[in-house]
Structure formats: structure tokens, C-alpha cells
Protein backbone atom coordinates (compact mmCIF):
# COMPACT_ATOMS: atom_id res chain seq x y z
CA UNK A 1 -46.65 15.88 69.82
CA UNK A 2 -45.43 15.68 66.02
CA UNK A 3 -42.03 16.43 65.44
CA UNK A 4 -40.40 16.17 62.01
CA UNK A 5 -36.73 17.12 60.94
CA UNK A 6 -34.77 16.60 57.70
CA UNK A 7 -32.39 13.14 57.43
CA UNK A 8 -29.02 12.76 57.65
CA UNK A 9 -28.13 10.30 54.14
CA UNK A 10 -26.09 7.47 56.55
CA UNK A 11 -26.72 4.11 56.20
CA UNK A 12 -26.61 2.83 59.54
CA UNK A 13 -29.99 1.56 61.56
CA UNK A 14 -33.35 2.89 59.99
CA UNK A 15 -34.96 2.68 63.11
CA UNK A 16 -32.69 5.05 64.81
CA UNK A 17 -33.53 9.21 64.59
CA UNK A 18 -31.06 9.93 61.79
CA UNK A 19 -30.83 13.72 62.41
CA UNK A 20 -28.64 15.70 60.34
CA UNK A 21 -25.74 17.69 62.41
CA UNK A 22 -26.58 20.06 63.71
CA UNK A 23 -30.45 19.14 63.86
CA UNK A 24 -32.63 20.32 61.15
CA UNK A 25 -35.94 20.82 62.55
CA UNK A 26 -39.19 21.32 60.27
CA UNK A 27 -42.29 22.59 62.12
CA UNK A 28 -45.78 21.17 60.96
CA UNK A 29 -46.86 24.24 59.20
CA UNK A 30 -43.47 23.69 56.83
CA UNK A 31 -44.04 20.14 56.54
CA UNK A 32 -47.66 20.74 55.29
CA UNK A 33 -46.34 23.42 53.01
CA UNK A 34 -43.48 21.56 51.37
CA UNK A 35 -45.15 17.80 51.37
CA UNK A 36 -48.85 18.62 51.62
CA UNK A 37 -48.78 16.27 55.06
CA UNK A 38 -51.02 17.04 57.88
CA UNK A 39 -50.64 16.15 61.34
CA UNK A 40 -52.42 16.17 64.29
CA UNK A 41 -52.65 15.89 68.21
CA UNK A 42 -55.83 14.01 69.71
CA UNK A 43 -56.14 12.71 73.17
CA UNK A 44 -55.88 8.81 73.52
CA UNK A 45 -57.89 9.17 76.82
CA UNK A 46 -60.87 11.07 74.86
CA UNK A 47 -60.80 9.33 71.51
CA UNK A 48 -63.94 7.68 71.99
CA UNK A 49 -66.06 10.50 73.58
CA UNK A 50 -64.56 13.91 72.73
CA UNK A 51 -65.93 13.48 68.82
CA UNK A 52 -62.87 15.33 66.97
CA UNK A 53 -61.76 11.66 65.28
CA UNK A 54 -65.39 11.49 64.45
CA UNK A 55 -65.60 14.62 63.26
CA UNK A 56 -62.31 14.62 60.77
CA UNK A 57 -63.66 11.05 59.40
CA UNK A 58 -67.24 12.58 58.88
CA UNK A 59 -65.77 15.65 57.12
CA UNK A 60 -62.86 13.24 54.73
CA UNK A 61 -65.62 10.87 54.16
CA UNK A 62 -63.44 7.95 56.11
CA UNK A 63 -66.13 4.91 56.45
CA UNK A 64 -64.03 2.18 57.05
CA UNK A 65 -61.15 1.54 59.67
CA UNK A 66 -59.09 -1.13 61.19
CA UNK A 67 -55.96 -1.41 63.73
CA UNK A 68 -52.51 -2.80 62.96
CA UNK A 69 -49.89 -4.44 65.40
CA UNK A 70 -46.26 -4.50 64.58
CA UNK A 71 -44.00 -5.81 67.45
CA UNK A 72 -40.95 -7.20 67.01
CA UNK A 73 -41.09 -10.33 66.69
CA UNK A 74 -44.61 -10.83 67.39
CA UNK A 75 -44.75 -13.07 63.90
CA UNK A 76 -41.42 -14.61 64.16
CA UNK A 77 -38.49 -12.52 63.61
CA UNK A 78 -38.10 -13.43 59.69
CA UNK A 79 -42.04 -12.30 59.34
CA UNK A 80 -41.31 -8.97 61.25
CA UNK A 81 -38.19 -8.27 59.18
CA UNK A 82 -40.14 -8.95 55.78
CA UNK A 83 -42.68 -6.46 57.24
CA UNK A 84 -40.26 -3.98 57.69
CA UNK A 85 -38.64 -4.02 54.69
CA UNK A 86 -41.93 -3.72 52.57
CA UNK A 87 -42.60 -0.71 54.92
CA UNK A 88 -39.37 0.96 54.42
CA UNK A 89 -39.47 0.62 51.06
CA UNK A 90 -40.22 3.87 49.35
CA UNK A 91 -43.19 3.98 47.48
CA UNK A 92 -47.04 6.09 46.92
CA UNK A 93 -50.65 5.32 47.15
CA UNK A 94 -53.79 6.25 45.30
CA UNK A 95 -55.35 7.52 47.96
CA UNK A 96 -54.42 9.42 51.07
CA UNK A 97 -52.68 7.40 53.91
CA UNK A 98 -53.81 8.38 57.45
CA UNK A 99 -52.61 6.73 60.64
CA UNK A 100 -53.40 7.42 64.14
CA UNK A 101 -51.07 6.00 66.83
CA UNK A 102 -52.54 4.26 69.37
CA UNK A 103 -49.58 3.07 71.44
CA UNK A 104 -46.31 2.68 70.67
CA UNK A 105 -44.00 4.84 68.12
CA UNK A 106 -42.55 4.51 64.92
CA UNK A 107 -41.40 7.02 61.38
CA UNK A 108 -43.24 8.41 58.87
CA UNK A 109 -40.44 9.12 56.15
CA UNK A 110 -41.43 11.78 53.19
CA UNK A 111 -39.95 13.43 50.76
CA UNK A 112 -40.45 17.23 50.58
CA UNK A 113 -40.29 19.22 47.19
CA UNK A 114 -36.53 19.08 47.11
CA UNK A 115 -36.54 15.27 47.17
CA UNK A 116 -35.22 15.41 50.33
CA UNK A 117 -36.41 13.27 53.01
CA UNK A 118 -38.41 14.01 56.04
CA UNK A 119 -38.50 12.08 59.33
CA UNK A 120 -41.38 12.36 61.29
CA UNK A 121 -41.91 10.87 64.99
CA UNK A 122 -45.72 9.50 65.87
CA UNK A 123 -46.49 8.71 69.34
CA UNK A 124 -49.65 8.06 71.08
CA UNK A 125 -52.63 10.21 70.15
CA UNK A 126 -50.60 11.96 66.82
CA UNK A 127 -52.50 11.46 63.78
CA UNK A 128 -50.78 11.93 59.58
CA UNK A 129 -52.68 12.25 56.56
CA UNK A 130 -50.19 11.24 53.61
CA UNK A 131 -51.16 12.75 50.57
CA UNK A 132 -51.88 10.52 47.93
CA UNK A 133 -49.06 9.97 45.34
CA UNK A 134 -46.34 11.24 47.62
CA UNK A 135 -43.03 9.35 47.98
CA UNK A 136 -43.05 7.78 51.77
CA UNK A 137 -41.92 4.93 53.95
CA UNK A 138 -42.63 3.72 57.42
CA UNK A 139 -40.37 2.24 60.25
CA UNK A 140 -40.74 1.43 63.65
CA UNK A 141 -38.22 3.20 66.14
CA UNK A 142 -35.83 1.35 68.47
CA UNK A 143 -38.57 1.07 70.58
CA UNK A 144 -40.28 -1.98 67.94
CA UNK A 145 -44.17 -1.42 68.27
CA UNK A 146 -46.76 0.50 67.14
CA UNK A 147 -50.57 -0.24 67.48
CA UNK A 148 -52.03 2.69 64.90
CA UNK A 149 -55.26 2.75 63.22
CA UNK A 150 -55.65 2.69 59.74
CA UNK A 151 -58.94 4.80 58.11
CA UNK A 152 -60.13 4.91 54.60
CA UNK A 153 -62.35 6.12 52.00
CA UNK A 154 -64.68 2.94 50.98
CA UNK A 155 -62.83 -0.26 50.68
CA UNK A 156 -59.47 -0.13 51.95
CA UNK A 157 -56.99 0.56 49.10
CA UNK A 158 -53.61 -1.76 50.18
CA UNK A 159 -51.29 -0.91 46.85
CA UNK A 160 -48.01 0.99 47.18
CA UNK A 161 -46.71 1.45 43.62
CA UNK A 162 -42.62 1.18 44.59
CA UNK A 163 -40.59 4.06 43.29
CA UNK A 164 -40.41 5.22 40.19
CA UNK A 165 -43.88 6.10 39.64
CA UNK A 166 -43.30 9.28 38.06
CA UNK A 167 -45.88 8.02 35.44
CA UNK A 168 -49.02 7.53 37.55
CA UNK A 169 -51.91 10.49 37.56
CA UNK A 170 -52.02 10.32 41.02
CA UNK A 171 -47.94 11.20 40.94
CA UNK A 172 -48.54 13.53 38.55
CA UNK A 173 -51.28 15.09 40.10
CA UNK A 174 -49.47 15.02 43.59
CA UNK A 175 -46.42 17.19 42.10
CA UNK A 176 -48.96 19.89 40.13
CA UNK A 177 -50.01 20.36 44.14
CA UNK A 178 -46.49 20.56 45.23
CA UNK A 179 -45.17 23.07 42.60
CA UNK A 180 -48.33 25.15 42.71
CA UNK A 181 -48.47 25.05 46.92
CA UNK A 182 -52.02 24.12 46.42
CA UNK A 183 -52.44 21.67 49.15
CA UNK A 184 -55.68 22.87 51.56
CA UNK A 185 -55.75 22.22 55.16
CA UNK A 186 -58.80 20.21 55.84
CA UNK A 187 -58.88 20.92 60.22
């Protein structure tokens, strides 16, 4: 299951929870609202036959997909490191991000319409649609693997445009959602 709760600002280990005391939980319904973020619960052991993936990718137009490993350190540990770090780093796409976890676990970081940020936890079978232009990062968790899907519109689009990017339509665009609450729930 999702969870999601705001950050605590230390600067110790990113892959660790970094929960704010005491614990400020956000339910999915608030993280939509305030980020535009969706999340979702499928079954690992039905992906293939129950049709809901299928469904969501016939209904966002997703046509293309692919699967990503990240173990530590599967590549050497210099190569996982310099993965990790472009990861981390905040920054937005052009189109919507979505991820499905496979195996493994890891943090989906957002900022919410305070410019606060947002940890949230994806294990097996939980599924995020990032909102295009929104301000984001990605670790693992102490745990150091995650085998997630990746699905797209067309041609996979790989560019994050590093913070600031206050310029971009797609930014622009993005916050004219936020302030208005205009995001719609697709599922």
C-alpha cells in the first residue's frame, strides 16, 4: 500500500524515512489534491491476467514500456552512486512519470503546493503517476533495489529539466493546475 508523509529538512541518509517528529502523515486523496499525484494498488500476482494495468494504459494512451533495475552495486558501486545522485536530484518532466514497482522499494519525493516535500514509499504492486512539470526526485530505501516498470506516451521522453524551471510551459502549466485544484482523477 502507498503511504506518503511530509519530510523532516535533516541532512543525514536520503535513503532513510526522514519523518518529521511527530509523523506527518498525508493520505492519497491529500497527496492527489495538493501535488496532482495519483497512486495506486495492483496485484503483482494478477498483473498479467486481471486487465486493470491494461486497462489504465489503454485509457492514458501508454504504448510503450520497459523495466529498470537498480541494485546496489549491481554496476559497480561508483555507477550506482552516479545513478543515485541524478535520481535524487530534483528536477520535472514534460510528460507524466508513471512507475509501477515490481519488486523491491524505493521514494518518490514531491513537492506539494507549499514547496514542501513529500515522501512517498512504493512497494510491490503500487503504481504513481507524476504529473508532468512537478518538482520530484527518486531514491532507493535502505533496502537498495527496485525493479519498476516504466510506461509512456509514444517514444519514451528521458529529460529531467534540473530545478529552476520556473520558465518552462509545462512548469507553468503544472502550477495553473495546482493553484486552481484542477487536477482530474483518471481511475
Amino acid at each position: 500500500m502507498v503511504l506518503a508523509w511530509y519530510m523532516d529538512n535533516d541532512d543525514y541518509d536520503k535513503r532513510e524515512e526522514h519523518h518529521k517528529t511527530p509523523p506527518e502523515y498525508v493520505s492519497l486523496k491529500d497527496l492527489f489534491q495538493i501535488t496532482g499525484v495519483e497512486c495506486y494498488q495492483l496485484n503483482i500476482e494478477t498483473l498479467e491476467t486481471d486487465g486493470i494495468l491494461d486497462k489504465l494504459k489503454k485509457e492514458r494512451g501508454y504504448s510503450y514500456e520497459d523495466e529498470v533495475t537498480m541494485k546496489s552495486p549491481s554496476d559497480g558501486l561508483e555507477e550506482f552512486e552516479k545513478k543515485l545522485t541524478i535520481f535524487f536530484t530534483e528536477h520535472l518532466h514534460t510528460d507524466e512519470e508513471i512507475r509501477l514497482c515490481i519488486k523491491g522499494s524505493g521514494y518518490f519525493d514531491v513537492r506539494d503546493n507549499g514547496d514542501q516535500w513529500i515522501r512517498v514509499k512504493v512497494v510491490p504492486g503500487d503504481l504513481l503517476i507524476v504529473p508532468a512539470g512537478i518538482y520530484h526526485r527518486f531514491t532507493l530505501d535502505t533496502n537498495n533495489f527496485i525493479v519498476a516498470r516504466r510506461l509512456f506516451v509514444g517514444e519514451p521522453v528521458w529529460t529531467p529539466h534540473n530545478r529552476p524551471a520556473d520558465d518552462m510551459d509545462v512548469r507553468k502549466q503544472y502550477v495553473k493546475s495546482l493553484n486552481t485544484g484542477r487536477f482530474i482523477k483518471t481511475h
